[in-house]
PDB file of N, CA and C in Angstrom:
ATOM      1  N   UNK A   1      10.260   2.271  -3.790  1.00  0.00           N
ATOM      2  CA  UNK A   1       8.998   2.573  -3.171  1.00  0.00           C
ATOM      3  C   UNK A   1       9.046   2.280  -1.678  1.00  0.00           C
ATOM      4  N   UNK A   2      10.090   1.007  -1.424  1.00  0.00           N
ATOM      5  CA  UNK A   2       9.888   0.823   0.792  1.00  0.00           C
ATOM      6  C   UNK A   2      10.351   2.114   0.733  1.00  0.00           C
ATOM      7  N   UNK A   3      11.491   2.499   0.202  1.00  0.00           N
ATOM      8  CA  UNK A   3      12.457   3.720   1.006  1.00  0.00           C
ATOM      9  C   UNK A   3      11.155   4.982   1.225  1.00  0.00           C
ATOM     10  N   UNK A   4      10.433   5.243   0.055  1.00  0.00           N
ATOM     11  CA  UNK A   4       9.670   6.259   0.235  1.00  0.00           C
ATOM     12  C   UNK A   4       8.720   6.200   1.474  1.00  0.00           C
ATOM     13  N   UNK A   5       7.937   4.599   1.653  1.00  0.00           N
ATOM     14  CA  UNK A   5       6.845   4.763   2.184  1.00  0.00           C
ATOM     15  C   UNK A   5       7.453   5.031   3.617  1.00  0.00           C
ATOM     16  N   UNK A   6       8.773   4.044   3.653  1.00  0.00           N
ATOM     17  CA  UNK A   6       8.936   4.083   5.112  1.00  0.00           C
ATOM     18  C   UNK A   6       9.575   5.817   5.565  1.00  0.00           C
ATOM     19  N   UNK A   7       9.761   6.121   5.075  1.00  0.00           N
ATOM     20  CA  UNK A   7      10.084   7.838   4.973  1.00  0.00           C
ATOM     21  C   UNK A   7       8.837   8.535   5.008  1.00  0.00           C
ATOM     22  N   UNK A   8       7.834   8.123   4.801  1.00  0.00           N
ATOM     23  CA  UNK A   8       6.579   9.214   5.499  1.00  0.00           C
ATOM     24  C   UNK A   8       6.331   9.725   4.308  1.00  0.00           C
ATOM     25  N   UNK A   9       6.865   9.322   3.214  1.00  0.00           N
ATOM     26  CA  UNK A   9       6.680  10.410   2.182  1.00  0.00           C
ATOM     27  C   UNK A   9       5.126   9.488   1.227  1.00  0.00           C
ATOM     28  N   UNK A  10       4.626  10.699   0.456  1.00  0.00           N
ATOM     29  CA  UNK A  10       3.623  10.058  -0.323  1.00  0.00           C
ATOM     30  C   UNK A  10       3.749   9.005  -1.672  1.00  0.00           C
ATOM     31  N   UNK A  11       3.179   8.116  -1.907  1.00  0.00           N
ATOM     32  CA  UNK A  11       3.679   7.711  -3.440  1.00  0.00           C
ATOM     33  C   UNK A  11       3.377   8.306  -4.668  1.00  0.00           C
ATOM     34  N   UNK A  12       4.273   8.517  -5.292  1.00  0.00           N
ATOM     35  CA  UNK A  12       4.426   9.791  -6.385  1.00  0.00           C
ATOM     36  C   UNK A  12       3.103   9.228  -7.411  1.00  0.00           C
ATOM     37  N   UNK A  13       2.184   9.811  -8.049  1.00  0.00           N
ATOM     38  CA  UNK A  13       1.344   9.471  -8.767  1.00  0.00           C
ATOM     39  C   UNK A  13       2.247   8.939 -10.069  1.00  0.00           C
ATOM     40  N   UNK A  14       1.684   8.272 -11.177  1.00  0.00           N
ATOM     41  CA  UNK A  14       2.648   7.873 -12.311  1.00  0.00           C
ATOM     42  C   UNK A  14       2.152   8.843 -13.163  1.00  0.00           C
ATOM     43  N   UNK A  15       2.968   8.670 -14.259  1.00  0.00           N
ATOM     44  CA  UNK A  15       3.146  10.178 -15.109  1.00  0.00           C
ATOM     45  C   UNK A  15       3.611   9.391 -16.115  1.00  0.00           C
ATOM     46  N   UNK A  16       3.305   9.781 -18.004  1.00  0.00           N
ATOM     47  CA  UNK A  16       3.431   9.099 -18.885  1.00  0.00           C
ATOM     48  C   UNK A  16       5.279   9.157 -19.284  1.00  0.00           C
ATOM     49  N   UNK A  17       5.618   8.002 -19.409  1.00  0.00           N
ATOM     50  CA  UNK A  17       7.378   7.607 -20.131  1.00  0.00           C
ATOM     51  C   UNK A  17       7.846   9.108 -20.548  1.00  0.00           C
ATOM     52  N   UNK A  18       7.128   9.355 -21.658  1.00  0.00           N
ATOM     53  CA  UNK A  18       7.779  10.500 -22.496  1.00  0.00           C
ATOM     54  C   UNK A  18       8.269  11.816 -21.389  1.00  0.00           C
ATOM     55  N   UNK A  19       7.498  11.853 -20.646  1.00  0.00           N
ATOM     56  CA  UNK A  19       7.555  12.909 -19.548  1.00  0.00           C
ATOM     57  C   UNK A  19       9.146  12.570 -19.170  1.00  0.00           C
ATOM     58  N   UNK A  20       9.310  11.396 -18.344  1.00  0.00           N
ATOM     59  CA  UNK A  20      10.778  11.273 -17.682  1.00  0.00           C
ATOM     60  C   UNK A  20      11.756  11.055 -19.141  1.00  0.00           C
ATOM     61  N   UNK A  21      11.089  10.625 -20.170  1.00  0.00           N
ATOM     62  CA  UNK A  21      12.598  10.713 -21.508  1.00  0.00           C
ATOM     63  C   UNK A  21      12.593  11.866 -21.489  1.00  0.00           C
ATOM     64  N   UNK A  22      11.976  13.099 -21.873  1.00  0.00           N
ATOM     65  CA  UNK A  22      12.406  14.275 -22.425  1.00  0.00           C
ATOM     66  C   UNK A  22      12.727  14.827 -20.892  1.00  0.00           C
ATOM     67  N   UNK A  23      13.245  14.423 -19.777  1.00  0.00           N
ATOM     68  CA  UNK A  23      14.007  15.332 -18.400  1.00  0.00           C
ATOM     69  C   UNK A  23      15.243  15.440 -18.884  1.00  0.00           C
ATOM     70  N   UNK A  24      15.796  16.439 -19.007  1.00  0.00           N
ATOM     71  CA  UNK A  24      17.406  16.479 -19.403  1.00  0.00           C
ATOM     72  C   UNK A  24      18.126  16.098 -17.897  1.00  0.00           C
ATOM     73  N   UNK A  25      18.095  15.638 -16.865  1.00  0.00           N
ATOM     74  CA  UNK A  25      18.389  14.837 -16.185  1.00  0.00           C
ATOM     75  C   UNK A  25      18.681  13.374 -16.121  1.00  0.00           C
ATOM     76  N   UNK A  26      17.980  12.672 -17.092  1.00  0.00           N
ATOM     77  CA  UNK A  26      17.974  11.872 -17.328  1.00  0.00           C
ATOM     78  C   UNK A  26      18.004  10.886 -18.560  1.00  0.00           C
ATOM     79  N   UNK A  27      18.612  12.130 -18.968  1.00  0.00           N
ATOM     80  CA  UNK A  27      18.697  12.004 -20.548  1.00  0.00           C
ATOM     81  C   UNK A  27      19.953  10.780 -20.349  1.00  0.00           C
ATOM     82  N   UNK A  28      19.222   9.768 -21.602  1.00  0.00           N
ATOM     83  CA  UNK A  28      20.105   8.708 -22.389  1.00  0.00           C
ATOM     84  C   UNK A  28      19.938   7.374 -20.889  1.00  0.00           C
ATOM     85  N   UNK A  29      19.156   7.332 -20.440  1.00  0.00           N
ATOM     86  CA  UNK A  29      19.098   6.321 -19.551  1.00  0.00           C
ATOM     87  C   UNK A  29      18.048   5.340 -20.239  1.00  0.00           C
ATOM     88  N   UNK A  30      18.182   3.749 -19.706  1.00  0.00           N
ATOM     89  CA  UNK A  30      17.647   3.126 -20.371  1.00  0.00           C
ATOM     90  C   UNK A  30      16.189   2.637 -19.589  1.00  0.00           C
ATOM     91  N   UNK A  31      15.167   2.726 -19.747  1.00  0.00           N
ATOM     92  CA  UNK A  31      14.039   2.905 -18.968  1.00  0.00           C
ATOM     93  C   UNK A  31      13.257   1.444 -19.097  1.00  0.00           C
ATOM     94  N   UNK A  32      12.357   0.724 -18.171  1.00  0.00           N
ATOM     95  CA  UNK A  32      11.975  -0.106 -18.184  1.00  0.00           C
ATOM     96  C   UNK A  32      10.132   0.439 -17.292  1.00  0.00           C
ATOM     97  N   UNK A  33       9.425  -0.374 -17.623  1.00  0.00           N
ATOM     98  CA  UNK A  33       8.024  -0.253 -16.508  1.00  0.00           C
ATOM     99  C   UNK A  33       7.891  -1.385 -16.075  1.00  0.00           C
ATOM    100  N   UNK A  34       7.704  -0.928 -14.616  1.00  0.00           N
ATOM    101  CA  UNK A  34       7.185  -2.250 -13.780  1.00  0.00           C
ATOM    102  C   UNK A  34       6.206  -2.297 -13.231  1.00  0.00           C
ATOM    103  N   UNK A  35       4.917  -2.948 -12.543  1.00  0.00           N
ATOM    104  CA  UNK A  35       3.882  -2.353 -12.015  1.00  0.00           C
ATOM    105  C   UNK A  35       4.142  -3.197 -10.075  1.00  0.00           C
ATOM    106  N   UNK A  36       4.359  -1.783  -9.529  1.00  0.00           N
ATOM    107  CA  UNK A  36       4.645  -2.210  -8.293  1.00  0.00           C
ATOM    108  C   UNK A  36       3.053  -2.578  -7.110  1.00  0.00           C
ATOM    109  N   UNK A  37       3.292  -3.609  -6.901  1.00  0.00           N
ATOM    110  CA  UNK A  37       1.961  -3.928  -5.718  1.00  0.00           C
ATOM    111  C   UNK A  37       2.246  -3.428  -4.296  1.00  0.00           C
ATOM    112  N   UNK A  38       1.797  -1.615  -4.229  1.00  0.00           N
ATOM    113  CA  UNK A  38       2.144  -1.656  -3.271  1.00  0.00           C
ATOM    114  C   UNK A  38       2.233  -1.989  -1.572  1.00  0.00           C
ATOM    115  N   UNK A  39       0.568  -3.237  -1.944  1.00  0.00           N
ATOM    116  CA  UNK A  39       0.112  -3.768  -1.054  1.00  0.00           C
ATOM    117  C   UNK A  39       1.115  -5.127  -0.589  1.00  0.00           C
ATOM    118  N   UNK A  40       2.357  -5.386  -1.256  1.00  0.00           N
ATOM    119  CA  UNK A  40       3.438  -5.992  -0.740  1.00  0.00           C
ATOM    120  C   UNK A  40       4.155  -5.308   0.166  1.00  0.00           C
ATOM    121  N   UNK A  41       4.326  -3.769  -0.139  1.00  0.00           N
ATOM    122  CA  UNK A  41       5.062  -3.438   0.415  1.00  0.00           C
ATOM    123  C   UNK A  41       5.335  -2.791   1.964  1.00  0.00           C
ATOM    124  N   UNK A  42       3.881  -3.205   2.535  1.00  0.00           N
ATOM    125  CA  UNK A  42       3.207  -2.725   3.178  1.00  0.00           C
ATOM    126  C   UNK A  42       3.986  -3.458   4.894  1.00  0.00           C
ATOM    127  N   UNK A  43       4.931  -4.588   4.579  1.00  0.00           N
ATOM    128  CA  UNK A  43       5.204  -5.079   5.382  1.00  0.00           C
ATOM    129  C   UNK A  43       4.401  -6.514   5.808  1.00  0.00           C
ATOM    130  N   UNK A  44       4.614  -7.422   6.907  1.00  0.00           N
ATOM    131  CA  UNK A  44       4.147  -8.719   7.088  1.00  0.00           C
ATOM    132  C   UNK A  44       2.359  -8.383   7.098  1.00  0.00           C
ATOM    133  N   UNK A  45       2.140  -9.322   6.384  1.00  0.00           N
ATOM    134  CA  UNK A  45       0.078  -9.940   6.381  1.00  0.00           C
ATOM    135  C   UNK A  45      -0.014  -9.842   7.797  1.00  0.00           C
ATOM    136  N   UNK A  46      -1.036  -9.144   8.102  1.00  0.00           N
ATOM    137  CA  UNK A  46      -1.991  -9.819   9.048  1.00  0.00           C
ATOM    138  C   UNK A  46      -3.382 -10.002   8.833  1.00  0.00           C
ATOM    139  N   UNK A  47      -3.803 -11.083   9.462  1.00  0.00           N
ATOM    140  CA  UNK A  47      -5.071 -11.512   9.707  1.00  0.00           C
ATOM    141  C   UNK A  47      -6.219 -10.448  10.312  1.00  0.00           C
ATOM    142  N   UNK A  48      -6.945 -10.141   9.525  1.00  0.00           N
ATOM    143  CA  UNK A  48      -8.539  -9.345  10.332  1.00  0.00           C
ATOM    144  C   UNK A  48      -9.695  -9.672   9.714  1.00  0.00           C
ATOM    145  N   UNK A  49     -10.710  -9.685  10.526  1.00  0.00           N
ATOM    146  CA  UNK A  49     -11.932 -10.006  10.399  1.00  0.00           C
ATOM    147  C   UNK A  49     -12.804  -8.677   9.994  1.00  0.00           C
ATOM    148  N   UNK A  50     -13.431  -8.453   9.135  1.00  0.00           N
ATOM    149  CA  UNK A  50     -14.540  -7.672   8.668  1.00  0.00           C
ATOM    150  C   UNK A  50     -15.739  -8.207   8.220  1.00  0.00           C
ATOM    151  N   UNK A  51     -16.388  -7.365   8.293  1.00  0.00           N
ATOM    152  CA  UNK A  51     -18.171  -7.705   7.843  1.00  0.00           C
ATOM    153  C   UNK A  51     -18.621  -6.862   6.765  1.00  0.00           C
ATOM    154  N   UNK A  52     -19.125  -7.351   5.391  1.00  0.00           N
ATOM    155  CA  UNK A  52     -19.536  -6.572   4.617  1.00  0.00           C
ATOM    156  C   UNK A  52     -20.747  -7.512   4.506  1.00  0.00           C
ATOM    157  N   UNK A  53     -21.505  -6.728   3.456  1.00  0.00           N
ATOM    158  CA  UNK A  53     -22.897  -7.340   2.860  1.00  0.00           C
ATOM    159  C   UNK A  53     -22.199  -7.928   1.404  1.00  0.00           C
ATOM    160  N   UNK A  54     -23.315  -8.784   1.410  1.00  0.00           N
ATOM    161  CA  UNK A  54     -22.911  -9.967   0.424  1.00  0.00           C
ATOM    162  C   UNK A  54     -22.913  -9.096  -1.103  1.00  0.00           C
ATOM    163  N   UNK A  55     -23.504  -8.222  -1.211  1.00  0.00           N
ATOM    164  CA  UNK A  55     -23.812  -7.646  -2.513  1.00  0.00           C
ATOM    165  C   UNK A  55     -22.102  -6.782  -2.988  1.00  0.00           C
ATOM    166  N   UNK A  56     -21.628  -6.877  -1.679  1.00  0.00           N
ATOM    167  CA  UNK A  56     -20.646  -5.645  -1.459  1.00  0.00           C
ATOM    168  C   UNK A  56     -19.438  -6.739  -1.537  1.00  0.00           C
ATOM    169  N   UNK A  57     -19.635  -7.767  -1.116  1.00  0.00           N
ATOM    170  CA  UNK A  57     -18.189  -8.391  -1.288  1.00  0.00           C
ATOM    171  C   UNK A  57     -18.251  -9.462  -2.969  1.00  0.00           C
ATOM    172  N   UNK A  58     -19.671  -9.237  -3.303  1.00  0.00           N
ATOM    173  CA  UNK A  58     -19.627 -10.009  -4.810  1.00  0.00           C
ATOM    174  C   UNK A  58     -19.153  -9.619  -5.253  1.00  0.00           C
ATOM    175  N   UNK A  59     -19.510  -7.938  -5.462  1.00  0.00           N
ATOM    176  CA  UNK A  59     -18.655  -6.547  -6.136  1.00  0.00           C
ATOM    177  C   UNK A  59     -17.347  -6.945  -6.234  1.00  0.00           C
ATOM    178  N   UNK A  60     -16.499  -6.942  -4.684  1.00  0.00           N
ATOM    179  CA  UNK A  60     -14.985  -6.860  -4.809  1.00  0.00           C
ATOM    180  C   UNK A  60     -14.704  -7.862  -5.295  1.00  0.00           C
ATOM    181  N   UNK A  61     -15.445  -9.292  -5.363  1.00  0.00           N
ATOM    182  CA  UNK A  61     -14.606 -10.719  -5.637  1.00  0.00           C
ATOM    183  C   UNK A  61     -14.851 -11.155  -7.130  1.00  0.00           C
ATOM    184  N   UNK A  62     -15.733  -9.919  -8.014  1.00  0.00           N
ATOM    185  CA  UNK A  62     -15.721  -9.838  -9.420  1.00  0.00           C
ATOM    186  C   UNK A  62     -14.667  -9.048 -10.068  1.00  0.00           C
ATOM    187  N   UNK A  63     -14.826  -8.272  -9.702  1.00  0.00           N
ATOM    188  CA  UNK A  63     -13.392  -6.713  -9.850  1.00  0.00           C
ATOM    189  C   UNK A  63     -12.227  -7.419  -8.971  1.00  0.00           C
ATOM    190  N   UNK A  64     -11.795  -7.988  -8.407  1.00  0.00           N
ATOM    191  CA  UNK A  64     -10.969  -8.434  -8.020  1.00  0.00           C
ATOM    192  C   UNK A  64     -10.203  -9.106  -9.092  1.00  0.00           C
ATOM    193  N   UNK A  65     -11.623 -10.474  -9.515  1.00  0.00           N
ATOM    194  CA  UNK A  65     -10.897 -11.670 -10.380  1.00  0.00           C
ATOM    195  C   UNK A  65     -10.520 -10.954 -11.811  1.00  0.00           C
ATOM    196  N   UNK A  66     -11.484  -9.888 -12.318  1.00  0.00           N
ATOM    197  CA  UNK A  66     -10.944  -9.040 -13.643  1.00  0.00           C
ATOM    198  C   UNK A  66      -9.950  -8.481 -13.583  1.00  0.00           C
ATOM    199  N   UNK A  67      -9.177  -8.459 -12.652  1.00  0.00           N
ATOM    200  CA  UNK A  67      -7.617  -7.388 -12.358  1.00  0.00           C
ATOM    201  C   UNK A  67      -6.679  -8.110 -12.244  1.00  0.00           C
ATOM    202  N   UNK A  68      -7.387  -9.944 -11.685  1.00  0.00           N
ATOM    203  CA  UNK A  68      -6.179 -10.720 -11.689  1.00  0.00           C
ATOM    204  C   UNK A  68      -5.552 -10.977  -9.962  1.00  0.00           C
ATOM    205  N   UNK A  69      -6.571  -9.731  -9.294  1.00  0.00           N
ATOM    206  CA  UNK A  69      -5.786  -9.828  -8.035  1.00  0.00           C
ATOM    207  C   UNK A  69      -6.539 -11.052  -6.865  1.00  0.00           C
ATOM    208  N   UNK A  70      -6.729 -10.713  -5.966  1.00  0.00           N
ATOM    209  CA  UNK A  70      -7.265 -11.402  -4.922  1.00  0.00           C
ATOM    210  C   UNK A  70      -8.263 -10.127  -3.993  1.00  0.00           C
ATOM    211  N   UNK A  71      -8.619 -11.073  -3.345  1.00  0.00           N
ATOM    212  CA  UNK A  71      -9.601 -10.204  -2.426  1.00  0.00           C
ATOM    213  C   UNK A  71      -8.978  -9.338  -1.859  1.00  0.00           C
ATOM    214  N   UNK A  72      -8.247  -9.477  -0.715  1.00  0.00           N
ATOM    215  CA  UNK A  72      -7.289  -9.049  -0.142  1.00  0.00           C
ATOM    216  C   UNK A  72      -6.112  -7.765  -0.397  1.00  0.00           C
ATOM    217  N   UNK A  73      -5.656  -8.393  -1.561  1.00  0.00           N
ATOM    218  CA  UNK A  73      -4.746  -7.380  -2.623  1.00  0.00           C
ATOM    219  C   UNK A  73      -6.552  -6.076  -3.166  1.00  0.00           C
ATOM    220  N   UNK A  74      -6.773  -6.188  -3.518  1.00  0.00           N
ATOM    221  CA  UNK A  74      -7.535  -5.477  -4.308  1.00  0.00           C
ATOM    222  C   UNK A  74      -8.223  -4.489  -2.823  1.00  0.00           C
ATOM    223  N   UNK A  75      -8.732  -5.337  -1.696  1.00  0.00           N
ATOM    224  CA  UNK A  75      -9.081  -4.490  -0.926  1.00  0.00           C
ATOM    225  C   UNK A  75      -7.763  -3.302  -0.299  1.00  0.00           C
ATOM    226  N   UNK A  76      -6.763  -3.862   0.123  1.00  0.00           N
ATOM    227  CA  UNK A  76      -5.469  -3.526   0.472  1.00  0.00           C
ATOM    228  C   UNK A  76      -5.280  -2.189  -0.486  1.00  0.00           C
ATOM    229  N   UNK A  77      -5.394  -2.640  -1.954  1.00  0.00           N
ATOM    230  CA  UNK A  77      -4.899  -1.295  -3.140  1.00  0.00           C
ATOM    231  C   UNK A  77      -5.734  -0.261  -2.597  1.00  0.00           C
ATOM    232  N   UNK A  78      -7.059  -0.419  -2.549  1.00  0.00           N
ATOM    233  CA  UNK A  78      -8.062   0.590  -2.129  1.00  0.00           C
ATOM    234  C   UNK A  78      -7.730   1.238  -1.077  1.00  0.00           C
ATOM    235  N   UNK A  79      -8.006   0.707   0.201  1.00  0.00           N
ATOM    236  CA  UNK A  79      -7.684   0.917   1.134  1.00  0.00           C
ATOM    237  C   UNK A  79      -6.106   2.132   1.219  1.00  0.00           C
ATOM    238  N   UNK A  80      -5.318   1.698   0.632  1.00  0.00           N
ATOM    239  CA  UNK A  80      -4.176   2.805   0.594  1.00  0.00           C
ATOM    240  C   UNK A  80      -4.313   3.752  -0.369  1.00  0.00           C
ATOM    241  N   UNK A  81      -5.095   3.595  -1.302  1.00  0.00           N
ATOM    242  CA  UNK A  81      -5.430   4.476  -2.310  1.00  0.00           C
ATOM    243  C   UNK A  81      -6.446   5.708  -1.261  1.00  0.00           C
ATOM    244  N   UNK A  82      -7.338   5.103  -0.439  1.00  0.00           N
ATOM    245  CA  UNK A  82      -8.418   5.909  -0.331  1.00  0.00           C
ATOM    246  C   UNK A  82      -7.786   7.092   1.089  1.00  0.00           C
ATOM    247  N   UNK A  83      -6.731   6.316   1.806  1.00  0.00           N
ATOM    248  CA  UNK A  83      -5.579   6.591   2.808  1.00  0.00           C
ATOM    249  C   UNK A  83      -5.108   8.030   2.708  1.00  0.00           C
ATOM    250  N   UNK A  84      -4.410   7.856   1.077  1.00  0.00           N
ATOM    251  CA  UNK A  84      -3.761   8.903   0.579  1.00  0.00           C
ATOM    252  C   UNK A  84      -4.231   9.739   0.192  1.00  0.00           C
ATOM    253  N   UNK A  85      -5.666   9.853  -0.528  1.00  0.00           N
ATOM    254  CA  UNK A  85      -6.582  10.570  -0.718  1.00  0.00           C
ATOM    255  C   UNK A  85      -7.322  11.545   0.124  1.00  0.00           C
ATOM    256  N   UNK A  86      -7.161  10.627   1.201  1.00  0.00           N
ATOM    257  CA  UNK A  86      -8.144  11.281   2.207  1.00  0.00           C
ATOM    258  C   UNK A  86      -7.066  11.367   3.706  1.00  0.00           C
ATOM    259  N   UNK A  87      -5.974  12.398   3.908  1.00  0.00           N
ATOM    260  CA  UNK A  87      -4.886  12.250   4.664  1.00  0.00           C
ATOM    261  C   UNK A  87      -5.453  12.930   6.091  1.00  0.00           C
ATOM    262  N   UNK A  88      -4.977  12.195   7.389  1.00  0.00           N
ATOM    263  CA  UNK A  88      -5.088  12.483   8.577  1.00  0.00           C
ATOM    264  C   UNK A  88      -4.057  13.644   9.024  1.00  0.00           C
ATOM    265  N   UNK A  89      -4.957  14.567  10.062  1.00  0.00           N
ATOM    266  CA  UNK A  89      -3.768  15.685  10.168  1.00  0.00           C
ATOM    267  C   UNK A  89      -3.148  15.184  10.883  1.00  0.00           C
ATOM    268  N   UNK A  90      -1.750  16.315  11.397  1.00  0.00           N
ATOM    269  CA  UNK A  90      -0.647  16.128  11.957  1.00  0.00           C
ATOM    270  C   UNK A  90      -0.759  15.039  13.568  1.00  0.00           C
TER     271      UNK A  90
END
């Protein structure tokens, strides 16, 4: 996933196992799932300051703790999720 992002390229949506077993490309390989955070991969943390309303950051710091993640991580997922979704032209 660095090689991709840092290549400009998009991150491939996921697609169910059976799909990549039955590729005759890849036939007889031994397959594993991992769930990549790609808000690690994003390169070194930095520090920023934002302002939300309190109703708005209860939201994220409930859905956050149900996912397991952190504030941060969970805003970060979004944030690149909503990135890719919504792409800047050339």
């Amino acid at each position: 996933m660095e090689m991709v992002i840092e290549d400009g390229h998009p991150i491939p949506e996921s697609s169910p196992l059976a799909k990549h077993q039955s590729d005759p490309e890849v036939a007889g390989w031994i397959w594993a799932v991992v769930e990549v955070d790609l808000s690690k991969l994003s390169g070194k943390a930095k520090r920023v300051n934002i302002t939300l309303p309190e109703r708005v950051l209860f939201n994220i710091d409930k859905a956050a703790a149900r996912l397991g993640d952190s504030r941060s991580g969970l805003l970060a997922k979004a944030a690149l999720e909503y990135v890719e979704r919504h792409p800047v032209g050339p």
